[in-house]
C-alpha atoms as a PDB file:
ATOM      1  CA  UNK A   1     216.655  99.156 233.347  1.00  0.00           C
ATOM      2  CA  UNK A   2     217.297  99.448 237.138  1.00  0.00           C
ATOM      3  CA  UNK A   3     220.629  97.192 237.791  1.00  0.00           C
ATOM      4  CA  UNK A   4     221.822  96.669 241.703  1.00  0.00           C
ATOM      5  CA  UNK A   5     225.005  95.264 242.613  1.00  0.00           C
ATOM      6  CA  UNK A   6     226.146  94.437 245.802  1.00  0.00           C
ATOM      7  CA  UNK A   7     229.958  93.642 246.442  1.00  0.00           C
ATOM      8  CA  UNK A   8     233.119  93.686 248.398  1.00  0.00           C
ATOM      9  CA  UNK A   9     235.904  95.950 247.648  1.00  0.00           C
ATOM     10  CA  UNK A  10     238.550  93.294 247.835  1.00  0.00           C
ATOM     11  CA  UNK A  11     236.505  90.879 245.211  1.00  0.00           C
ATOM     12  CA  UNK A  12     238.275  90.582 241.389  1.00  0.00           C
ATOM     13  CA  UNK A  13     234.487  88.781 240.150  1.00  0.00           C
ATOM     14  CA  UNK A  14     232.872  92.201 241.374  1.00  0.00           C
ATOM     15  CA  UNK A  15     235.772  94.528 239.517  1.00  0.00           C
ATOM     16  CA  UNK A  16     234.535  92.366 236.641  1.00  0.00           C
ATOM     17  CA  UNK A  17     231.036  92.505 236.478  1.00  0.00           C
ATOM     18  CA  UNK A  18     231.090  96.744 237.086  1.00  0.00           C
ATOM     19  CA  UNK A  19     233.708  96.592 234.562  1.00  0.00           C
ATOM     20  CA  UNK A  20     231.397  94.835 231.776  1.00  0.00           C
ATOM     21  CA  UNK A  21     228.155  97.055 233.143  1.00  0.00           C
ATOM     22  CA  UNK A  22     230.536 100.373 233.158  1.00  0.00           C
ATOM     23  CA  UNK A  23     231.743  98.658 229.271  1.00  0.00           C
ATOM     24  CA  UNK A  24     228.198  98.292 228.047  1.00  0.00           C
ATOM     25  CA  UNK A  25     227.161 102.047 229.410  1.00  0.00           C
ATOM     26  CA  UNK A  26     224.913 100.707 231.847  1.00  0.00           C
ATOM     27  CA  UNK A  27     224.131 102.238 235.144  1.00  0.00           C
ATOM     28  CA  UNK A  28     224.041 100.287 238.825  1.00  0.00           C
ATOM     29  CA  UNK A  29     223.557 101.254 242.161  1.00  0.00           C
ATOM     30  CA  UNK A  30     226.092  99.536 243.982  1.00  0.00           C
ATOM     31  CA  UNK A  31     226.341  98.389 247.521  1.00  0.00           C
ATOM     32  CA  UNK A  32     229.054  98.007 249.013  1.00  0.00           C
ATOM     33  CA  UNK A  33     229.049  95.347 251.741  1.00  0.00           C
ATOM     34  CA  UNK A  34     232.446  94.659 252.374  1.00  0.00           C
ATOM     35  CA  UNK A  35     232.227  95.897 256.428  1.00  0.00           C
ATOM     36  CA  UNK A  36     228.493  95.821 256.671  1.00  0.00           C
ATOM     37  CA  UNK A  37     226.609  92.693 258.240  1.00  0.00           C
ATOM     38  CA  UNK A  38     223.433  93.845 258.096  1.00  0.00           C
ATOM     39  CA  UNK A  39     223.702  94.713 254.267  1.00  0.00           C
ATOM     40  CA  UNK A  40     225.118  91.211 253.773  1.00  0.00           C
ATOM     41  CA  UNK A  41     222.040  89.482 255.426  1.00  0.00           C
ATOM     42  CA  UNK A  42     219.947  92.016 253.598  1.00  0.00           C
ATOM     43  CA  UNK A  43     222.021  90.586 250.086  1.00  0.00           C
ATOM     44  CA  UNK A  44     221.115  86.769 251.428  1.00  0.00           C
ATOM     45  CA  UNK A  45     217.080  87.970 251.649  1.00  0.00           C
ATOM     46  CA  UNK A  46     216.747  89.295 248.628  1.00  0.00           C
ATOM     47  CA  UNK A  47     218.850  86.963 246.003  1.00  0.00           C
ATOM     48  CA  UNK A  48     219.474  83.215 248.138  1.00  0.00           C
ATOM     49  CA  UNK A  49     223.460  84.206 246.795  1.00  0.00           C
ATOM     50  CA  UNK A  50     226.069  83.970 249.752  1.00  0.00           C
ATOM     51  CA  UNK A  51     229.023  84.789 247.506  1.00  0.00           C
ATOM     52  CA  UNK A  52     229.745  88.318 245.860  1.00  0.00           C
ATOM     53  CA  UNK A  53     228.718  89.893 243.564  1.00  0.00           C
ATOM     54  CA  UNK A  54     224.803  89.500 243.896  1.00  0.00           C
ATOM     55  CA  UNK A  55     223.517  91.064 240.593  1.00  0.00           C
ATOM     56  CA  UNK A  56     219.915  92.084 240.808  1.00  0.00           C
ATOM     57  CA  UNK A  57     218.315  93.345 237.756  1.00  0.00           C
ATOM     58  CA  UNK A  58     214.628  94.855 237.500  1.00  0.00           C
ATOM     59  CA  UNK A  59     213.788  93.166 241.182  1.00  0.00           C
ATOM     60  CA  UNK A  60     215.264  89.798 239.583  1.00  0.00           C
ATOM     61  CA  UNK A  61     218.348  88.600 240.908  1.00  0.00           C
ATOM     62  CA  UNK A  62     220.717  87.089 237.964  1.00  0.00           C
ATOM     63  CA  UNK A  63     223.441  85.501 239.893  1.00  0.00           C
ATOM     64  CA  UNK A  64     227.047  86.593 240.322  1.00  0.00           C
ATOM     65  CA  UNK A  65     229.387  87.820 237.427  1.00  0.00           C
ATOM     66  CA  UNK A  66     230.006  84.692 235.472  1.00  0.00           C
ATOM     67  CA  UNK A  67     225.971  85.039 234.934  1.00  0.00           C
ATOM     68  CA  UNK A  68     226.270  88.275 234.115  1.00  0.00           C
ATOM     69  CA  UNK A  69     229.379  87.535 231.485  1.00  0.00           C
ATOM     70  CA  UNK A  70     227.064  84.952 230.142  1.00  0.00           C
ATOM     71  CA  UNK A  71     224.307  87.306 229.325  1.00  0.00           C
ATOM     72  CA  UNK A  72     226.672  90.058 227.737  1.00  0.00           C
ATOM     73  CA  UNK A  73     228.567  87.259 225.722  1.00  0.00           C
ATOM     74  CA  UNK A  74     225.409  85.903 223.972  1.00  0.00           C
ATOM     75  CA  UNK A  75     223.315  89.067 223.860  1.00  0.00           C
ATOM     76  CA  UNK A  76     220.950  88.877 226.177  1.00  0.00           C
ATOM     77  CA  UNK A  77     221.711  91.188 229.132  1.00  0.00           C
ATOM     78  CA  UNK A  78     219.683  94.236 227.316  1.00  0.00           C
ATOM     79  CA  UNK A  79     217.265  91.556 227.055  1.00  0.00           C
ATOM     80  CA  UNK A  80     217.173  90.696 230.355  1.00  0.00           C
ATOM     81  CA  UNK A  81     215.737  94.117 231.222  1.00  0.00           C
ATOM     82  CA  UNK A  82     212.827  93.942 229.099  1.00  0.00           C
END
């Protein structure tokens, strides 16, 4: 499973969602974009999400954390991988 995350260092929804990937043992590569305009364009091209975090998982973006909380609360964020 290849998880990317980009977020902003100052954002509580992107402390959660690394908190409930770092919980579950799963690895991310993380971006951080909180100075970085070009990374935050590059965030709009590749998931359509203007708010952080942007989770992207196998080349499929997910949504933000409350998506992510949704698919750890009913089972389905190993699943998600497959």
């Amino acid at each position: 499973m290849h998880i990317e995350i980009y977020t902003k260092d100052y954002c509580p929804y992107c402390h959660r969602a690394k908190k409930t990937l770092d919980a579950r043992g799963l690895a991310y590569t993380e971006y951080d974009i909180t100075f970085d305009l070009r990374g935050q364009r590059e965030m709009v091209e590749r998931t359509s999400g203007r708010t952080v975090p942007q989770i992207i998982i196998d080349g499929k973006p997910i949504g933000g954390s409350d998506e992510l909380a949704y698919l750890d609360k009913t089972g389905n964020l190993a699943a998600e991988a497959v």
